[in-house]
PDB file of N, CA and C in Angstrom:
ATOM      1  N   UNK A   1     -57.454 -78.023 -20.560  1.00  0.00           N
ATOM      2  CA  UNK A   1     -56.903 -79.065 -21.385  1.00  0.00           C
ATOM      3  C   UNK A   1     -57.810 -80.284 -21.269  1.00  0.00           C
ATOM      4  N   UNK A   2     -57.994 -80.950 -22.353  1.00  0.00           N
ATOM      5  CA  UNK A   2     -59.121 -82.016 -22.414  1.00  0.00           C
ATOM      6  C   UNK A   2     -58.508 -83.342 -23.109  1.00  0.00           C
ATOM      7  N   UNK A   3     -58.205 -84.229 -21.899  1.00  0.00           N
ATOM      8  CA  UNK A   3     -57.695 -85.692 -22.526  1.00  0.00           C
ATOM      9  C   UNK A   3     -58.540 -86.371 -22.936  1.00  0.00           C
ATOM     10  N   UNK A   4     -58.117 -87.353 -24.027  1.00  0.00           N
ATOM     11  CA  UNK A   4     -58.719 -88.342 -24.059  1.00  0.00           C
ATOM     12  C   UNK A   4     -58.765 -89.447 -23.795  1.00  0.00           C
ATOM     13  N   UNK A   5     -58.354 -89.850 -22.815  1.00  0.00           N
ATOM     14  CA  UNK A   5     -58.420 -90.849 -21.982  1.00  0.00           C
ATOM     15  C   UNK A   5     -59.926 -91.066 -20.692  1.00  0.00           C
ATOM     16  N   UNK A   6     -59.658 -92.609 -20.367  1.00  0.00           N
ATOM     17  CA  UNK A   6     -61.195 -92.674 -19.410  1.00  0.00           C
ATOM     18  C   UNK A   6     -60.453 -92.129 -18.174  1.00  0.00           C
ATOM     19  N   UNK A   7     -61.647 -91.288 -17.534  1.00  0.00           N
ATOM     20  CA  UNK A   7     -61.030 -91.338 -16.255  1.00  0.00           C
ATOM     21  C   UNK A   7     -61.122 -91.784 -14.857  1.00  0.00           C
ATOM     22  N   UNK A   8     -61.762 -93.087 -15.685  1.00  0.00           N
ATOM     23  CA  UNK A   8     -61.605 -94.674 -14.357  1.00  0.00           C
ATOM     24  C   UNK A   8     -60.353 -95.041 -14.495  1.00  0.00           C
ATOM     25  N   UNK A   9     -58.945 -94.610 -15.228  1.00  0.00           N
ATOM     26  CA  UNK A   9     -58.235 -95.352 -15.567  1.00  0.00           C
ATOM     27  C   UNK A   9     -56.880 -94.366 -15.646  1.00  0.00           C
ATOM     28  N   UNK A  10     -57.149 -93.074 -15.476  1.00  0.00           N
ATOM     29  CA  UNK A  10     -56.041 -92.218 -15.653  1.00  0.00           C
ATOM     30  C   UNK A  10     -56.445 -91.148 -14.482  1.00  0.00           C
ATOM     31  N   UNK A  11     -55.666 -90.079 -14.760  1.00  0.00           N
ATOM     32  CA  UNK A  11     -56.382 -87.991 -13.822  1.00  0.00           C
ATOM     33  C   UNK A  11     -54.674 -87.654 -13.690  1.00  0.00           C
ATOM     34  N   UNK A  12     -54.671 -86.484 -13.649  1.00  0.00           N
ATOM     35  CA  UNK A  12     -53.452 -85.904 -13.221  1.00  0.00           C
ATOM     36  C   UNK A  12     -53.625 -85.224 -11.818  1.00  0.00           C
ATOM     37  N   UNK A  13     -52.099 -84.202 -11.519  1.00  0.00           N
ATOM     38  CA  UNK A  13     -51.964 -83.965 -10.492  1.00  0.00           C
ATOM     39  C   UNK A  13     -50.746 -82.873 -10.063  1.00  0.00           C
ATOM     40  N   UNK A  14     -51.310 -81.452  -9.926  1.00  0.00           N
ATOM     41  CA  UNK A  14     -50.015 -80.415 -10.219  1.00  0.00           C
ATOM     42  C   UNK A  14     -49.353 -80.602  -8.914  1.00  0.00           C
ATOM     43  N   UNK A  15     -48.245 -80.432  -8.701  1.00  0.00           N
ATOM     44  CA  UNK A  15     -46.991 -80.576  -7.736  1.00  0.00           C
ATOM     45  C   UNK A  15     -45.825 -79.348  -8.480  1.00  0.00           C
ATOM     46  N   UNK A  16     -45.365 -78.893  -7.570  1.00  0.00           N
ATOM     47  CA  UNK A  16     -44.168 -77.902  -7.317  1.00  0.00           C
ATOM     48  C   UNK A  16     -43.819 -77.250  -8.952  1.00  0.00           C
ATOM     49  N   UNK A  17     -45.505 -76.803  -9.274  1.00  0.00           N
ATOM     50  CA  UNK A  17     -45.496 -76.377 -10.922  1.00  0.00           C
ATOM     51  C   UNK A  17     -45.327 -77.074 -12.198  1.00  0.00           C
ATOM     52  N   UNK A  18     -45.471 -78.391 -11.695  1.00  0.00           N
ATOM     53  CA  UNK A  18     -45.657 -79.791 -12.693  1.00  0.00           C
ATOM     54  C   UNK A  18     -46.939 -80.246 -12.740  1.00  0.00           C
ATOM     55  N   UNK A  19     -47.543 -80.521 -13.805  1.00  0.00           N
ATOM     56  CA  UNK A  19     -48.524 -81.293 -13.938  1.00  0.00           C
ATOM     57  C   UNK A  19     -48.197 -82.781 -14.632  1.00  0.00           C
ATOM     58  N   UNK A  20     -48.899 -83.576 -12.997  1.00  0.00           N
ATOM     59  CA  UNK A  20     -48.633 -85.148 -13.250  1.00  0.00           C
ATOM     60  C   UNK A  20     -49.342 -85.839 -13.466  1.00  0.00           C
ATOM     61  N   UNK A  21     -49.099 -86.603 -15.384  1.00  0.00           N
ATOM     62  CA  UNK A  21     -50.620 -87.212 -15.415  1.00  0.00           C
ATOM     63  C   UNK A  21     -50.122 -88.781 -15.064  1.00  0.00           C
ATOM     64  N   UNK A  22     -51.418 -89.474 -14.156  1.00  0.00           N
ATOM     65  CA  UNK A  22     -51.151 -90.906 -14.105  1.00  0.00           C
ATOM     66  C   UNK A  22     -51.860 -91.751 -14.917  1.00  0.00           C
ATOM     67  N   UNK A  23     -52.240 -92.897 -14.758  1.00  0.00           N
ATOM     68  CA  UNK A  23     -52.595 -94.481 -15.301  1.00  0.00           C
ATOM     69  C   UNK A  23     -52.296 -95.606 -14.642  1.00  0.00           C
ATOM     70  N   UNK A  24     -53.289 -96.348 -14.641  1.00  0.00           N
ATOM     71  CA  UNK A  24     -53.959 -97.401 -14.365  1.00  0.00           C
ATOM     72  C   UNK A  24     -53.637 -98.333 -15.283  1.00  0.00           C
ATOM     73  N   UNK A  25     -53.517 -98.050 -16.660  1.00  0.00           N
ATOM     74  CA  UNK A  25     -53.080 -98.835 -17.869  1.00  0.00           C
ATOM     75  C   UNK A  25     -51.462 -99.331 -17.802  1.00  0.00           C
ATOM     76  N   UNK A  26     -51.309-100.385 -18.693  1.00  0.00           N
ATOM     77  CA  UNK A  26     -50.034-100.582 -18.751  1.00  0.00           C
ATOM     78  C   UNK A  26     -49.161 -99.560 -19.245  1.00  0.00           C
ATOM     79  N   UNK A  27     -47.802 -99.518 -19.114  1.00  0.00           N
ATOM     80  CA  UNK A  27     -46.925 -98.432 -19.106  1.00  0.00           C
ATOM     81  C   UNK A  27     -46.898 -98.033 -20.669  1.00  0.00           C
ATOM     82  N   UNK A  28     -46.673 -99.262 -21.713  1.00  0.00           N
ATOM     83  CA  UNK A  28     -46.553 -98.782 -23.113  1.00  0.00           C
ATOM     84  C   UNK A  28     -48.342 -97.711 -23.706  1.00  0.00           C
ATOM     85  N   UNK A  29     -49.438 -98.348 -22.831  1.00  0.00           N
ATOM     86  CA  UNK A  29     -50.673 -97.824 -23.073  1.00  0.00           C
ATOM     87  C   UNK A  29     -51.086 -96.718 -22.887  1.00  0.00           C
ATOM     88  N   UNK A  30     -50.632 -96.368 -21.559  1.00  0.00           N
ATOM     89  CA  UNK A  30     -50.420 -95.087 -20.713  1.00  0.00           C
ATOM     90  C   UNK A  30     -49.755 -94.038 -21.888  1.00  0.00           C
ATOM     91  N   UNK A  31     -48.427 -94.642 -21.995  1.00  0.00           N
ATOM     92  CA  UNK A  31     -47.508 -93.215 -22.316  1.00  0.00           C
ATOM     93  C   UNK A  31     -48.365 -93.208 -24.225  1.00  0.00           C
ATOM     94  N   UNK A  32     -48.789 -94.191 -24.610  1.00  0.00           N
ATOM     95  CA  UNK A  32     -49.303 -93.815 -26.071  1.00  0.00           C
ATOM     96  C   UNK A  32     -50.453 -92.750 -26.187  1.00  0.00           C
ATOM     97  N   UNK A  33     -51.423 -93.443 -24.992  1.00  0.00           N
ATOM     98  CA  UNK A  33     -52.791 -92.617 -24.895  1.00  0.00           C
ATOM     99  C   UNK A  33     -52.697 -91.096 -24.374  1.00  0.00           C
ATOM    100  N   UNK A  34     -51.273 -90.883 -23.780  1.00  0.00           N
ATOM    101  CA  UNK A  34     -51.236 -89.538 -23.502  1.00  0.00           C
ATOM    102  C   UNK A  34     -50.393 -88.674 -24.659  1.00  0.00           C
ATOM    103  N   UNK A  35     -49.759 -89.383 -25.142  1.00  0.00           N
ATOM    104  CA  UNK A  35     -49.084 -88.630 -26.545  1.00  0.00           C
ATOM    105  C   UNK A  35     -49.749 -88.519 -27.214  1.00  0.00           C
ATOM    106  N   UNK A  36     -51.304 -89.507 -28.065  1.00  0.00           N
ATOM    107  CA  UNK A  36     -51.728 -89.188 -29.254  1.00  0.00           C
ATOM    108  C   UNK A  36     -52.792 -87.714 -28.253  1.00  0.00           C
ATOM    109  N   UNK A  37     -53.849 -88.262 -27.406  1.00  0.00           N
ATOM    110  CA  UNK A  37     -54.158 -86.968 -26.759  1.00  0.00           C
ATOM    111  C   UNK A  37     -53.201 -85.541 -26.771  1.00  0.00           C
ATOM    112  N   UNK A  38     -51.921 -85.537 -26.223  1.00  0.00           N
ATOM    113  CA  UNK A  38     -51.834 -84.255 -26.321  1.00  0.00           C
ATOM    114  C   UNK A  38     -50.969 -83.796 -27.811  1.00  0.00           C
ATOM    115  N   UNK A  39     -51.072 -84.362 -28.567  1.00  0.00           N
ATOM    116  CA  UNK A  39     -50.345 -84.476 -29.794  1.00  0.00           C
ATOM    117  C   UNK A  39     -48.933 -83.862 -29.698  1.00  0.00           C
ATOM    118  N   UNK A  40     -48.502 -84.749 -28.835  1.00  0.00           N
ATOM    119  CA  UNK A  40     -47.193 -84.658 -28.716  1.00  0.00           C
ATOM    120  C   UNK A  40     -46.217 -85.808 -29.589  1.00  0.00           C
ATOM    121  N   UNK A  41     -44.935 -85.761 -29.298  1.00  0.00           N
ATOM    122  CA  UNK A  41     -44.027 -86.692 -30.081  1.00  0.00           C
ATOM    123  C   UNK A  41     -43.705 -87.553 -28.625  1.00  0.00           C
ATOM    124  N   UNK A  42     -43.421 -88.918 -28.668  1.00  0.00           N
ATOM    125  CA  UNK A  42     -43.198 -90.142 -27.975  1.00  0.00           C
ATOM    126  C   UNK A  42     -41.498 -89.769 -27.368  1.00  0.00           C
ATOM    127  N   UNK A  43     -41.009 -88.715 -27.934  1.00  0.00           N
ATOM    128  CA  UNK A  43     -39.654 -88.793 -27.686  1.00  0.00           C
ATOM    129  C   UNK A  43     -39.416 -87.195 -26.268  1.00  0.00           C
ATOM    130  N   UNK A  44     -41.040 -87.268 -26.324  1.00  0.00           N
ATOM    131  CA  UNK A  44     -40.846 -85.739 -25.116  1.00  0.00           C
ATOM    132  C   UNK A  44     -41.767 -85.760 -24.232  1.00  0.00           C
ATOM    133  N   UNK A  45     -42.194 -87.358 -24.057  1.00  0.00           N
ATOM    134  CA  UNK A  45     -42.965 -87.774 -22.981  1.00  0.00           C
ATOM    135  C   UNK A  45     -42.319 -88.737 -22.134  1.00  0.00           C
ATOM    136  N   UNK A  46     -42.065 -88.900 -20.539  1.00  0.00           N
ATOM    137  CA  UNK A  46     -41.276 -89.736 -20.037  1.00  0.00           C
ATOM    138  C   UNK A  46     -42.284 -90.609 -18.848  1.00  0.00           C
ATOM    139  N   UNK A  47     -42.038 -91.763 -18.513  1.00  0.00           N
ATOM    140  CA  UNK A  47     -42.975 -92.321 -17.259  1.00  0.00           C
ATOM    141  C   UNK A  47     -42.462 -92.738 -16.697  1.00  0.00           C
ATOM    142  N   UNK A  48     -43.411 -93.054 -15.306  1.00  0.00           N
ATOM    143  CA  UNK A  48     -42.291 -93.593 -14.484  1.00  0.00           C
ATOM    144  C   UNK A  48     -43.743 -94.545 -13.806  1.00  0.00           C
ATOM    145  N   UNK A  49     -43.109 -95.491 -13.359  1.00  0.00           N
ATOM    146  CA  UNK A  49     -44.359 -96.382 -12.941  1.00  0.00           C
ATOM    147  C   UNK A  49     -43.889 -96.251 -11.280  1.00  0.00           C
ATOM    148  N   UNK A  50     -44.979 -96.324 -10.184  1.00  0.00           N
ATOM    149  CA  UNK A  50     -44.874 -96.371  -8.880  1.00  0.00           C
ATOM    150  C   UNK A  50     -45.964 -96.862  -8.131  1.00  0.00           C
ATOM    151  N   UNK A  51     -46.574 -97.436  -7.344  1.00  0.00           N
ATOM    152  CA  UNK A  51     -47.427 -97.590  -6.634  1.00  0.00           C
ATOM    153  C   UNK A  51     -48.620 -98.463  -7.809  1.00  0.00           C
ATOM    154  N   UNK A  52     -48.239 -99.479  -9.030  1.00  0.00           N
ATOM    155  CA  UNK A  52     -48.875 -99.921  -9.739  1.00  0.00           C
ATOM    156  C   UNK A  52     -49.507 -98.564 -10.395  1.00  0.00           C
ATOM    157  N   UNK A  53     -49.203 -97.400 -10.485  1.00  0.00           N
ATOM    158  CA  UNK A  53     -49.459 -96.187 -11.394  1.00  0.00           C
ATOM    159  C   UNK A  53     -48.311 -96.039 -12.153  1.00  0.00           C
ATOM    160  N   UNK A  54     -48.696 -95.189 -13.786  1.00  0.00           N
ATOM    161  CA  UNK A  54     -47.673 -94.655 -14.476  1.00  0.00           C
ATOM    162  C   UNK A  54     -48.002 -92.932 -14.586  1.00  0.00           C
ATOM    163  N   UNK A  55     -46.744 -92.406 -13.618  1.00  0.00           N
ATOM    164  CA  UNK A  55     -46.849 -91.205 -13.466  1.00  0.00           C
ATOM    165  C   UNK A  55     -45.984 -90.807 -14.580  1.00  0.00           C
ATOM    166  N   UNK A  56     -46.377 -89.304 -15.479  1.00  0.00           N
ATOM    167  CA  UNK A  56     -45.738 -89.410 -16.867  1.00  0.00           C
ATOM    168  C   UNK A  56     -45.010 -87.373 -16.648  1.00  0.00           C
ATOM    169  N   UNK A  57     -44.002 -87.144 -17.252  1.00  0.00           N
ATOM    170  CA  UNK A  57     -43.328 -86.299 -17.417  1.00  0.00           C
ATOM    171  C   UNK A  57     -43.264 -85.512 -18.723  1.00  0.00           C
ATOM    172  N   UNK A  58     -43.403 -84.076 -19.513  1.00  0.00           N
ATOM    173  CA  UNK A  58     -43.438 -83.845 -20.640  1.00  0.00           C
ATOM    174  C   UNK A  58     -42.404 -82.711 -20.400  1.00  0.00           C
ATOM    175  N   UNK A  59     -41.763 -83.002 -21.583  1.00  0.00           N
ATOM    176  CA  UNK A  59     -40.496 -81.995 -21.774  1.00  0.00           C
ATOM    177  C   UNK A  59     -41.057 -80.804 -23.015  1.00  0.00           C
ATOM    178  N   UNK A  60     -40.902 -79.950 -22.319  1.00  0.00           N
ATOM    179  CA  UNK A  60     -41.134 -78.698 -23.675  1.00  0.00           C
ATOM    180  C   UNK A  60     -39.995 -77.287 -23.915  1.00  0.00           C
TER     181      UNK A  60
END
């Protein structure tokens, strides 16, 4: 899978069969730049901000 995002500024991270992508960007920036990348809809992507990161969730 190939984002388009920089990756000084984002990377993911699989956990317990999840893949978790983060950001560095603000939260509205984050969750846009990973929806138009995976051409998903805004309504099946979720984030969660922690540690000044936005760790993001996709429902399928």
């Amino acid at each position: 899978m190939i984002l388009n995002i920089d990756p000084k500024h984002a990377g993911a991270l699989r956990c317990h069969g999840f893949v978790y992508f983060y950001s560095l960007k603000s939260y509205t920036e984050s969750l846009n730049d990973l929806c138009e990348s995976l051409r998903i809809e805004k309504d099946k992507a979720f984030a969660l901000r922690h540690g000044g990161q936005v760790y993001f969730t996709i429902k399928h």
